[in-house]
N, C-alpha and C. Protein backbone atom coordinates (compact mmCIF):
# COMPACT_ATOMS: atom_id res chain seq x y z
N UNK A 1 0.86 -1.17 0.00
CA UNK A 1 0.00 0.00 0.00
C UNK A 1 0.89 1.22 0.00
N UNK A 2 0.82 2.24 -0.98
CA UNK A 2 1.82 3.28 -1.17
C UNK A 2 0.92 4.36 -0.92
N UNK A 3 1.10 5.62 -0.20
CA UNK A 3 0.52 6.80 -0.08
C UNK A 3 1.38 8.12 -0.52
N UNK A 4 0.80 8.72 -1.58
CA UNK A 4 2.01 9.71 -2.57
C UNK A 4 1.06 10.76 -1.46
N UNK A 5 1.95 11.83 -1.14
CA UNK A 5 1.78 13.19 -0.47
C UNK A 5 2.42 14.47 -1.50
N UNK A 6 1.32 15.47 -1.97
CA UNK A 6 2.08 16.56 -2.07
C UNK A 6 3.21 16.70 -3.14
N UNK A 7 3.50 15.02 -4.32
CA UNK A 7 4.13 15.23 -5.44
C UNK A 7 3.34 14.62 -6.39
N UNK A 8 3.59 14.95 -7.85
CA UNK A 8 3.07 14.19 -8.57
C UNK A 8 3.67 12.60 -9.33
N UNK A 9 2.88 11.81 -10.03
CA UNK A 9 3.60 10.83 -10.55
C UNK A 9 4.84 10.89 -10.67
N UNK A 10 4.35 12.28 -12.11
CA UNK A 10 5.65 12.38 -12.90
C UNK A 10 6.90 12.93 -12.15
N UNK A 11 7.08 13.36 -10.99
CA UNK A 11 7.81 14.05 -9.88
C UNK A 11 9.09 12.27 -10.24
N UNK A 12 8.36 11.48 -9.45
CA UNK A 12 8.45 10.26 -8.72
C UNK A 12 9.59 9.98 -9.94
N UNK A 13 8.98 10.00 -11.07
CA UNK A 13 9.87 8.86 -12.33
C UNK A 13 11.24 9.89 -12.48
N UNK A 14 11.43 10.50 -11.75
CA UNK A 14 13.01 11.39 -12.34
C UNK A 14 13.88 10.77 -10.88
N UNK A 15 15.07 11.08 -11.40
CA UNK A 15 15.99 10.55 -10.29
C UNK A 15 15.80 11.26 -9.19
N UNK A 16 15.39 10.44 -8.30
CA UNK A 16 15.51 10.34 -6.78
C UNK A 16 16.08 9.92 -6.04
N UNK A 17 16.62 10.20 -4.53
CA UNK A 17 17.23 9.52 -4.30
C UNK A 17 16.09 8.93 -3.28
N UNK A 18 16.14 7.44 -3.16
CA UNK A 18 14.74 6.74 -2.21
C UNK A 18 15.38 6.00 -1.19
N UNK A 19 14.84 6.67 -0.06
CA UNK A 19 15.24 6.25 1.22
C UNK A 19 14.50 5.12 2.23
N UNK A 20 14.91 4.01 2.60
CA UNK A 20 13.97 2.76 2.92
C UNK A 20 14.09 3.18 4.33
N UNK A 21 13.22 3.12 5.14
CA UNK A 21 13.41 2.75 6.70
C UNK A 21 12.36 1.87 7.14
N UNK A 22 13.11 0.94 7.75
CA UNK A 22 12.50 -0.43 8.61
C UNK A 22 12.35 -0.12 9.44
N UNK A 23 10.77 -0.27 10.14
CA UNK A 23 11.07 0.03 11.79
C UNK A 23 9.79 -1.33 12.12
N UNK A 24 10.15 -1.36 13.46
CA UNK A 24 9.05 -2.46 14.06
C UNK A 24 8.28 -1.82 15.06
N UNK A 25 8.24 -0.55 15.35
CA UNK A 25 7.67 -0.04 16.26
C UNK A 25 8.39 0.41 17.43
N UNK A 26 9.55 -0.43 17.35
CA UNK A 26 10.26 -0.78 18.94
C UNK A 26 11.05 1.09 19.10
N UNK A 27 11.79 1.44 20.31
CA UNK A 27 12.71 2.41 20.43
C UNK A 27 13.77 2.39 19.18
N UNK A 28 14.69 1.13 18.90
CA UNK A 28 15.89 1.34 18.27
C UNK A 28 15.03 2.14 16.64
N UNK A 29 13.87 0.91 15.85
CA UNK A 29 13.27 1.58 14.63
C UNK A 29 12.41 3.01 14.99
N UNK A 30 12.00 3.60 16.09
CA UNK A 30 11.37 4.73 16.20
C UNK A 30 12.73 5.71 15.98
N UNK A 31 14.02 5.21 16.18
CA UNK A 31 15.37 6.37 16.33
C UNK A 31 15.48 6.06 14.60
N UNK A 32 15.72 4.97 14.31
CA UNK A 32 15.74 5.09 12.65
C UNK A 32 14.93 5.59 11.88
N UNK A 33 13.78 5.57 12.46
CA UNK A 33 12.75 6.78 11.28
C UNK A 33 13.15 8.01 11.73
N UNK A 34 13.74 8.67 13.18
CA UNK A 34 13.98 9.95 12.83
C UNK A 34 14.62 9.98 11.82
N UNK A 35 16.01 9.07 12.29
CA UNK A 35 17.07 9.62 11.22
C UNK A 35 16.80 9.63 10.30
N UNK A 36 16.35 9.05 9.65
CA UNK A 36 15.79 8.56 8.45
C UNK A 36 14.90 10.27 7.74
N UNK A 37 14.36 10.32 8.21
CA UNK A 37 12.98 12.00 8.43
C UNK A 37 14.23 12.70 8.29
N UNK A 38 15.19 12.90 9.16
CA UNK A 38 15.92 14.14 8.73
C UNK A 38 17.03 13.92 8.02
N UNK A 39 17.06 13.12 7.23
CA UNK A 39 17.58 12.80 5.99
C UNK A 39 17.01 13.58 4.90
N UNK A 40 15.43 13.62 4.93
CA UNK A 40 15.09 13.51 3.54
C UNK A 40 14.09 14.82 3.99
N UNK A 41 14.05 15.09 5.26
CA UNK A 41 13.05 16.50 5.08
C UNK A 41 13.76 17.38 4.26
N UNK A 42 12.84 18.57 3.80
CA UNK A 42 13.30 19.67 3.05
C UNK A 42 13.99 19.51 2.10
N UNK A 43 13.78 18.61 1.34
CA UNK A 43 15.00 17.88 0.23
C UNK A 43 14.09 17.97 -1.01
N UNK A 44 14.20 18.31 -2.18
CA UNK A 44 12.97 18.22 -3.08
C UNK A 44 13.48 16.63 -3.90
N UNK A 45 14.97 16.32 -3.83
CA UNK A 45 15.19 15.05 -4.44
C UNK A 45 15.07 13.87 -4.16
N UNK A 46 14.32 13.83 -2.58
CA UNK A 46 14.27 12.34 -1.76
C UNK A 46 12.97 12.02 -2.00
N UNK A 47 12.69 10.48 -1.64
CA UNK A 47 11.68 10.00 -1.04
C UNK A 47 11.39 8.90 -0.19
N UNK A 48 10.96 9.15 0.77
CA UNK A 48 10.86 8.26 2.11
C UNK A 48 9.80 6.89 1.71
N UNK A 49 10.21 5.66 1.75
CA UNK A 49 9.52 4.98 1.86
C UNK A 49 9.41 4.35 3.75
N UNK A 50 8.40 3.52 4.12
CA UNK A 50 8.80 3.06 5.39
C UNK A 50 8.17 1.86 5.27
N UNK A 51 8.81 0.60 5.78
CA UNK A 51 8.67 -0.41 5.91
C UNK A 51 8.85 -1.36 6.81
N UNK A 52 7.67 -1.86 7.27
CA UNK A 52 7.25 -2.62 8.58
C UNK A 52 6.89 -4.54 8.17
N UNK A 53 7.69 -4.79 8.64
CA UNK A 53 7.64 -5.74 8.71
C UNK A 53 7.29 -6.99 9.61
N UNK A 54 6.27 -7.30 9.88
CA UNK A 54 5.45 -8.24 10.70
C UNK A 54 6.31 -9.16 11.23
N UNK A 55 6.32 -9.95 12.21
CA UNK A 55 7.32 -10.91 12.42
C UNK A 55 6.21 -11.96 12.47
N UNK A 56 6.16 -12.92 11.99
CA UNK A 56 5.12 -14.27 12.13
C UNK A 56 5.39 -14.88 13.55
N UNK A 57 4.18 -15.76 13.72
CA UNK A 57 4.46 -16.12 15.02
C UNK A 57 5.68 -17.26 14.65
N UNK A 58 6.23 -17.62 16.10
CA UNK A 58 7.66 -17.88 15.86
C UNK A 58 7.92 -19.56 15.55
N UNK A 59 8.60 -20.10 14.71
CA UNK A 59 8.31 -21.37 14.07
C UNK A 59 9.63 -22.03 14.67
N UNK A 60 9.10 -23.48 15.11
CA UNK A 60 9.69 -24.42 15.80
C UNK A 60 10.11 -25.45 14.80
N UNK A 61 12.04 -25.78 15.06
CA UNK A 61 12.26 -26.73 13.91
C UNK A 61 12.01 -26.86 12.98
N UNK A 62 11.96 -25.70 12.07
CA UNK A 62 12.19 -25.10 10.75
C UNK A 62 10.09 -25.28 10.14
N UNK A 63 9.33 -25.18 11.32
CA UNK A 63 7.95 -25.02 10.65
C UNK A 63 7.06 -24.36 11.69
N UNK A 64 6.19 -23.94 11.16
CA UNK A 64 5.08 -22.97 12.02
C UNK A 64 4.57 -23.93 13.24
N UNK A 65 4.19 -23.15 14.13
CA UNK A 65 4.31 -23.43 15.54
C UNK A 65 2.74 -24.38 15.65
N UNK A 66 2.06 -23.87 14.57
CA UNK A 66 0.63 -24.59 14.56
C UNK A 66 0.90 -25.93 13.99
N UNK A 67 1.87 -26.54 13.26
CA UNK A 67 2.28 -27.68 12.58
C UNK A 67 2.19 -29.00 13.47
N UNK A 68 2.68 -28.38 15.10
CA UNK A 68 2.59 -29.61 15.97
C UNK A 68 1.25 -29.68 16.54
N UNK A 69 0.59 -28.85 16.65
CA UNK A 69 -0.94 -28.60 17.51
C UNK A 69 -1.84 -27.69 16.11
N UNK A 70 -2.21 -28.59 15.09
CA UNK A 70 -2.85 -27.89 14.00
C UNK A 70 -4.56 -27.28 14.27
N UNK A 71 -4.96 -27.79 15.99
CA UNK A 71 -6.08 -27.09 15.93
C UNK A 71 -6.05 -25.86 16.71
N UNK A 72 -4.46 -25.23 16.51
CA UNK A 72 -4.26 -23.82 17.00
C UNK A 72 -4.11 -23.03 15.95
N UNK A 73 -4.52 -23.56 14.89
CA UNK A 73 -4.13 -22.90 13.69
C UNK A 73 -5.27 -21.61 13.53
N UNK A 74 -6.36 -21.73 13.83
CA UNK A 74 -7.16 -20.09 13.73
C UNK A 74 -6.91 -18.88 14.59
N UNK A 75 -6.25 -19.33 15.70
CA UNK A 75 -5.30 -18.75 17.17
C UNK A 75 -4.55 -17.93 16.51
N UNK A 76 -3.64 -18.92 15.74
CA UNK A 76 -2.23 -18.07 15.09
C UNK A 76 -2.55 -17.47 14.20
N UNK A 77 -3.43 -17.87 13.28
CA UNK A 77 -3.46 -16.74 12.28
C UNK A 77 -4.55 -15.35 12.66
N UNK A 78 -5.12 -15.55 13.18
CA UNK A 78 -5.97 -14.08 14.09
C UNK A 78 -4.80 -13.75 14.90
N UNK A 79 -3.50 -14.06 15.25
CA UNK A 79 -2.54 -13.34 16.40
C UNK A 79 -1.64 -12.62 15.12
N UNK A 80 -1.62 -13.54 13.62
CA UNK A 80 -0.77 -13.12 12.77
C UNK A 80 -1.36 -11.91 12.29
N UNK A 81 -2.56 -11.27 12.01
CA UNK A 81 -3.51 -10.92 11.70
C UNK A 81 -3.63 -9.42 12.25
N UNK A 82 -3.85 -9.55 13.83
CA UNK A 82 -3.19 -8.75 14.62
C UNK A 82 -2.19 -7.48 14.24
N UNK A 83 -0.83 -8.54 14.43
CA UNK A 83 0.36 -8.12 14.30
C UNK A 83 0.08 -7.01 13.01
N UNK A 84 -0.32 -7.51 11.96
CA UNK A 84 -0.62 -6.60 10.44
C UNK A 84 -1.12 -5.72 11.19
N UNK A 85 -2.14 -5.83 11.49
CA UNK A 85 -3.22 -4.25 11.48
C UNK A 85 -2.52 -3.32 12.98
N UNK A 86 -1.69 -3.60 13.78
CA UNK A 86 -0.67 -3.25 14.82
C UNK A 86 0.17 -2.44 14.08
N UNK A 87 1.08 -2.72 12.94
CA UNK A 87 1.95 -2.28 12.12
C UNK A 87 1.08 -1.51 11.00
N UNK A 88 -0.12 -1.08 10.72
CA UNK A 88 -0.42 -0.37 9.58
C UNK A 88 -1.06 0.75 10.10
N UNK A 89 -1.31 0.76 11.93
CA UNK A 89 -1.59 1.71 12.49
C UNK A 89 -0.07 2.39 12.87
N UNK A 90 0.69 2.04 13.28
CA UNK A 90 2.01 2.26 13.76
C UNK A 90 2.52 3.05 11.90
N UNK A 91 2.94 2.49 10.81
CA UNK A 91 3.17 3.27 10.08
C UNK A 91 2.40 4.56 9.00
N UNK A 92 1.15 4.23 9.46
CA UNK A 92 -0.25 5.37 9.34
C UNK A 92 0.39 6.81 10.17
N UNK A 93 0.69 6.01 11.03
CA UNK A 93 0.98 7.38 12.43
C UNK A 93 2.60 8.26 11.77
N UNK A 94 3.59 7.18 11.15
CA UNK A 94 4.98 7.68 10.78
C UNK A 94 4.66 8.72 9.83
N UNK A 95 3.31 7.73 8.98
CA UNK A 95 3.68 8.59 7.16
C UNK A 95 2.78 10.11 7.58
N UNK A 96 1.89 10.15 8.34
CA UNK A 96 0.97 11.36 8.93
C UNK A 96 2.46 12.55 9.09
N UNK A 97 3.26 12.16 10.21
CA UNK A 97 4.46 13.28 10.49
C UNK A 97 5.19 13.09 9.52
N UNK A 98 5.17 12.47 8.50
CA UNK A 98 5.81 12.48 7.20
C UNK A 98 5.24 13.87 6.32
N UNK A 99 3.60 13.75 6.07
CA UNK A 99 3.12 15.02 4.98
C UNK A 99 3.19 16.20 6.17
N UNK A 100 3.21 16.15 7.27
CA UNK A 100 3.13 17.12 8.29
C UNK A 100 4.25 17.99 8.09
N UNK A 101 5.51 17.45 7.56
CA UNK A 101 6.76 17.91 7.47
C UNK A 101 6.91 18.22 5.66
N UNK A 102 6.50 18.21 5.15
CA UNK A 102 6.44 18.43 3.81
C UNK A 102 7.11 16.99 2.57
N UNK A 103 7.10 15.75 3.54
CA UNK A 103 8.42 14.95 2.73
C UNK A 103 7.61 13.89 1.72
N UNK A 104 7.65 13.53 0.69
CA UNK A 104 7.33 12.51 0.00
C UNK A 104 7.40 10.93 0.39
N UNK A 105 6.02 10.47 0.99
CA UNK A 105 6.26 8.85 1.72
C UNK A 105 5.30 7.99 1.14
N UNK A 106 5.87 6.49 1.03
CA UNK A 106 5.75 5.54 0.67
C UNK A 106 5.60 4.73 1.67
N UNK A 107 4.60 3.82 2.00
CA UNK A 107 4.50 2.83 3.16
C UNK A 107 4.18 1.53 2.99
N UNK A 108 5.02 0.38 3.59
CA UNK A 108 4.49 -1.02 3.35
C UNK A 108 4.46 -1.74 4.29
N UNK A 109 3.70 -2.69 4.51
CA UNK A 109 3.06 -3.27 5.68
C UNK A 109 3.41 -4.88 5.10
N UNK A 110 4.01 -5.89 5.71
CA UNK A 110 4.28 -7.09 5.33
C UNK A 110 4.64 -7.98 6.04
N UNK A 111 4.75 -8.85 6.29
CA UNK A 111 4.91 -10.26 7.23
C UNK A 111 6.03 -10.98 6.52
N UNK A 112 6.68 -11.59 7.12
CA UNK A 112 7.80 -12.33 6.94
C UNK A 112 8.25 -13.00 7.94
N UNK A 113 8.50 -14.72 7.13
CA UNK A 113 9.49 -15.29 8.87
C UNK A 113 10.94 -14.51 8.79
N UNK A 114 11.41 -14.26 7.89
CA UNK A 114 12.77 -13.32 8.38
C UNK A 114 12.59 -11.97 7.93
N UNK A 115 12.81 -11.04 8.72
CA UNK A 115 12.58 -9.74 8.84
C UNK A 115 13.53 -9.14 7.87
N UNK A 116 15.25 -9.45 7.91
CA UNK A 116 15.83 -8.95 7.20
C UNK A 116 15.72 -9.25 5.70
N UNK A 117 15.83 -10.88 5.55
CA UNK A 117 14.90 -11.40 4.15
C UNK A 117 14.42 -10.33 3.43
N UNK A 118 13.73 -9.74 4.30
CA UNK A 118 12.42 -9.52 3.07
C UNK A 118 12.89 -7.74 3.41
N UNK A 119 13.42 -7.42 4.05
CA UNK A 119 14.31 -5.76 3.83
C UNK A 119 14.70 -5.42 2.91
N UNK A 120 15.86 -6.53 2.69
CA UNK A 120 16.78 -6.66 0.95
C UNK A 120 16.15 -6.74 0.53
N UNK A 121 15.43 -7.39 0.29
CA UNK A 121 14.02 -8.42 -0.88
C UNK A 121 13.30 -6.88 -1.49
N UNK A 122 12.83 -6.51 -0.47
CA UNK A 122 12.23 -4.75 -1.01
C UNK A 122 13.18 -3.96 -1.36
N UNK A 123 13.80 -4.31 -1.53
CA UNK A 123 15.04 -3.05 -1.57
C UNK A 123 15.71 -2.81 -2.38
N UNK A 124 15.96 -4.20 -3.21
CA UNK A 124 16.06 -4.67 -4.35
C UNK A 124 15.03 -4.60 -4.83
N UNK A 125 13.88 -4.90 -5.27
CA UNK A 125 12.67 -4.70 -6.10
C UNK A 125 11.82 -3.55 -6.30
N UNK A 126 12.61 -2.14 -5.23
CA UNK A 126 12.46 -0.74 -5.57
C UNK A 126 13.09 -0.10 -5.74
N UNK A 127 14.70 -0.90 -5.87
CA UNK A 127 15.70 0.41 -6.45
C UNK A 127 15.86 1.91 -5.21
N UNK A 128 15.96 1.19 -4.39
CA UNK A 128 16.33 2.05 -3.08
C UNK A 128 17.27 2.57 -3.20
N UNK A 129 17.94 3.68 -2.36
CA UNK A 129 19.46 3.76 -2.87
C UNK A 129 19.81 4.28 -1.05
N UNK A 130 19.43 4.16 -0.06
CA UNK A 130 19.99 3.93 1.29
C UNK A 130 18.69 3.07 1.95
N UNK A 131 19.25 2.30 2.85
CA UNK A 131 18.09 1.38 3.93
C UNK A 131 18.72 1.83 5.09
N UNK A 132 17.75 2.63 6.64
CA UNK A 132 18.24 2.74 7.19
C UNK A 132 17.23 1.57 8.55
N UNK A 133 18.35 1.13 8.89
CA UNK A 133 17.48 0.24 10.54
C UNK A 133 18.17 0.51 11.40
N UNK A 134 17.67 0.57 12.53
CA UNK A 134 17.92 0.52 14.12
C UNK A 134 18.47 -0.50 14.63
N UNK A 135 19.10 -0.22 15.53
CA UNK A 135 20.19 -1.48 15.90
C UNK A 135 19.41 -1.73 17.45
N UNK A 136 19.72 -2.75 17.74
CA UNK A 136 19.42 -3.23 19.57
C UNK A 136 20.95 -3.35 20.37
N UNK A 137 21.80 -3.23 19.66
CA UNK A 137 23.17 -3.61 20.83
C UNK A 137 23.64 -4.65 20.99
N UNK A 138 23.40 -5.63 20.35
CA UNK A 138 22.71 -7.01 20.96
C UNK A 138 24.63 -7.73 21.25
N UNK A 139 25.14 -8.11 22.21
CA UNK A 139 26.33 -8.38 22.00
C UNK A 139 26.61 -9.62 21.55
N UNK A 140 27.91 -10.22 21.36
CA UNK A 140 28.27 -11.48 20.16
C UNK A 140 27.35 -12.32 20.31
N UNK A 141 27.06 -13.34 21.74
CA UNK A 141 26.74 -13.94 22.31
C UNK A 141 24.91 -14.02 21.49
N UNK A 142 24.62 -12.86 22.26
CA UNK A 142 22.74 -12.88 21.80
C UNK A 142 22.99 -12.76 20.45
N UNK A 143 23.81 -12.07 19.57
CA UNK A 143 23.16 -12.09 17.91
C UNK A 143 23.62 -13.32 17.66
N UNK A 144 24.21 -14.45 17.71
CA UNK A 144 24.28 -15.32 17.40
C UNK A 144 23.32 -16.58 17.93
N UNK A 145 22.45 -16.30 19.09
CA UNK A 145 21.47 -17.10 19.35
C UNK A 145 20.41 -16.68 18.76
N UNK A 146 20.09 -15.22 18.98
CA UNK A 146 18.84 -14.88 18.76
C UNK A 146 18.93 -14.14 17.13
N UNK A 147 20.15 -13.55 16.31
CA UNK A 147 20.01 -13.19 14.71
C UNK A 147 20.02 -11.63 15.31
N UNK A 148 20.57 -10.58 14.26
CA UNK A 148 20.49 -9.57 14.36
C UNK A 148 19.80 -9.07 12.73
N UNK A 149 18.75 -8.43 12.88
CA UNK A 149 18.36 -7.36 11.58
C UNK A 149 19.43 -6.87 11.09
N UNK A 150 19.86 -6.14 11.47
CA UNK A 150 20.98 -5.19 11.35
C UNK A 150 22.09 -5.24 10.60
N UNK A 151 22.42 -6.99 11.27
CA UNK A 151 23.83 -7.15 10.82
C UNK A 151 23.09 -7.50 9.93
N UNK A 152 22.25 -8.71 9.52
CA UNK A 152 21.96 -9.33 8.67
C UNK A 152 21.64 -8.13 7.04
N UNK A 153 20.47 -7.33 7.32
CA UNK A 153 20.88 -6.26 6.06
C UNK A 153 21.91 -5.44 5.93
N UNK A 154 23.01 -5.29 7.08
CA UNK A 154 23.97 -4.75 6.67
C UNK A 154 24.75 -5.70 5.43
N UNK A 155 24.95 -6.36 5.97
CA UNK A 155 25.99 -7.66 4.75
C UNK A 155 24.79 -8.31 3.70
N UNK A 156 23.79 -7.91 3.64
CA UNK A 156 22.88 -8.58 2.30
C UNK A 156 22.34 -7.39 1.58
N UNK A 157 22.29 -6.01 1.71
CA UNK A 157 21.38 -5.64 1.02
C UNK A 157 22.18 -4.93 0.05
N UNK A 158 21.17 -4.30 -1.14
CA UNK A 158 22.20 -4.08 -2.53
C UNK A 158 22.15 -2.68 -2.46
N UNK A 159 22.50 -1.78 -1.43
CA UNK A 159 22.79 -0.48 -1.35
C UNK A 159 23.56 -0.26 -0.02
N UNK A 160 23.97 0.88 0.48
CA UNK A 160 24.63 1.38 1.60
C UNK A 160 23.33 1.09 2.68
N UNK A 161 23.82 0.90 3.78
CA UNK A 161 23.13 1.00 4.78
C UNK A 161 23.12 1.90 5.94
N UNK A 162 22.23 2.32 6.58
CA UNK A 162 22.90 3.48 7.63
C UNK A 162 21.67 2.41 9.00
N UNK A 163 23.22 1.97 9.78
CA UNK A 163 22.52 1.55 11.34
C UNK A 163 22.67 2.43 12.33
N UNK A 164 21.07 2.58 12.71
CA UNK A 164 21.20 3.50 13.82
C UNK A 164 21.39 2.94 15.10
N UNK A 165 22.18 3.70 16.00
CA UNK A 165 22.63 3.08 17.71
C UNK A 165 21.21 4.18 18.47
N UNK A 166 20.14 3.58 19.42
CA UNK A 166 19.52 4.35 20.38
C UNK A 166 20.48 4.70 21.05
N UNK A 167 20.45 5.88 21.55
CA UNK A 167 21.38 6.83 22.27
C UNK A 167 20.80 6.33 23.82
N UNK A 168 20.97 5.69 25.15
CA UNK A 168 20.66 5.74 26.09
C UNK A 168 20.77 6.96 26.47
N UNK A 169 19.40 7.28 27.42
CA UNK A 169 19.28 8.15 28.29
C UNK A 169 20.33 8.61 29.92
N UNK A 170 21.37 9.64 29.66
CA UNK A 170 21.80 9.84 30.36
C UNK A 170 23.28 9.40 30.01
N UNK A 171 23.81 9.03 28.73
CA UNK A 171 24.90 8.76 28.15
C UNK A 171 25.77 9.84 27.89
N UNK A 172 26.95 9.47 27.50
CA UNK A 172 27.81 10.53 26.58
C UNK A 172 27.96 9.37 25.49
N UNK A 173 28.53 9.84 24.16
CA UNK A 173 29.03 9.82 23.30
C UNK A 173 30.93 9.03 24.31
N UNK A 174 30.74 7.82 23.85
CA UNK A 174 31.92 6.69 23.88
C UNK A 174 33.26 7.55 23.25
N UNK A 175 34.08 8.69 23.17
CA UNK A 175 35.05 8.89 22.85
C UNK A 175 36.50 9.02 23.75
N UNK A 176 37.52 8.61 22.93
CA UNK A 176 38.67 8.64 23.51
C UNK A 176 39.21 9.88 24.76
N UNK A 177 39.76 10.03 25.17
CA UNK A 177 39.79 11.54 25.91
C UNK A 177 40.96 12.19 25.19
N UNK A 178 40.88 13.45 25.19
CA UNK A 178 41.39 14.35 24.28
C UNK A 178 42.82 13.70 24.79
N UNK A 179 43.85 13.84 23.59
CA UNK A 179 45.11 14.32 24.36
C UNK A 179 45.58 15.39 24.26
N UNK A 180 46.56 15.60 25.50
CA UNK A 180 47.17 16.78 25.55
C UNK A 180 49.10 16.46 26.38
N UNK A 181 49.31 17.30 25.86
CA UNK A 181 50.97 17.39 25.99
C UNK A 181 51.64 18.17 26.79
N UNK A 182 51.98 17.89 28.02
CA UNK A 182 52.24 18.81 29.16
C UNK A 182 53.82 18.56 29.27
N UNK A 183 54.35 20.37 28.94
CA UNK A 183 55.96 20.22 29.21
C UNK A 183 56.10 19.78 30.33
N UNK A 184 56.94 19.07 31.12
CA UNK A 184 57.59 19.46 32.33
C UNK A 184 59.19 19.90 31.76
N UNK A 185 59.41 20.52 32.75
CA UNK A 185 60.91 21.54 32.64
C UNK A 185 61.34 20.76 34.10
């Protein structure tokens, strides 16, 4: 489902530069649609698409969770169901402060068992030319049990990527401390 704001077709078919942002709702994708927004506000050559991606309910030994207990199968798909109309209110609300700000947005609503999968997958099949996602932190240990978005479209997708870090509340900025060079005599 695409919602054009404020340009025309013919706007669209000249080179643009088209900006993807993934978000799931969570803090890290709410910091990637800023960035993302002030990328492309006030820009007459961008256009914001945003893309949400459903996570299916979660599948056991490479098959859906209803496969072992198949008379939970109307359960899961009304919970899958859910999840959609959760995410088309959530990016309804993005693309709204999208025309609010003057920017050209595009919105898609989709389900996938792998989230990053289907990032590239769009990304490639619209000729994107940056994808930006939100990162969780997740250290070696958890992205290798639990998968990272992040990394995963960082190393698959067919353009630059920009990962955003949530800034904790009450942080500084991780930098070295200045040096400085004190004579002694």
């Amino acid at each position: 489902h695409a919602e054009r704001c404020a340009r025309s077709d013919a706007y669209t078919s000249t080179m643009v530069f088209r900006v993807l942002v993934a978000t799931d709702g969570s803090a890290h994708g709410t910091a990637a649609f800023e960035r993302a927004l002030s990328l492309v506000v006030r820009r007459e050559d961008t256009a914001l698409t945003i893309l949400y991606v459903a996570q299916k309910l979660p599948f056991i030994f490479g098959g859906p969770v209803y496969a072992a207990a198949p008379e939970h199968y109307e359960t899961v798909e009304a919970v899958n169901r859910t999840f959609l109309m959760e995410g088309k209110r959530f990016v309804q609300s993005l693309a709204t402060k999208c025309r609010q700000c003057g920017v050209f947005v595009e919105t898609r609503v989709t389900q996938a068992d792998h989230t990053g999968d289907e990032i590239c997958r769009y990304a490639e099949s619209t000729d994107v030319s940056l994808i930006v996602v939100g990162c969780r932190g997740l250290g070696v240990v958890k992205r290798l049990l639990l998968g990272s978005t992040s990394y995963f479209v960082l190393h698959h997708a067919p353009c630059p990527v920009l990962v955003v870090k949530l800034k904790e509340e009450g942080s500084t900025p991780q930098r070295p401390p200045p040096t400085t060079s004190t004579k002694m005599d």
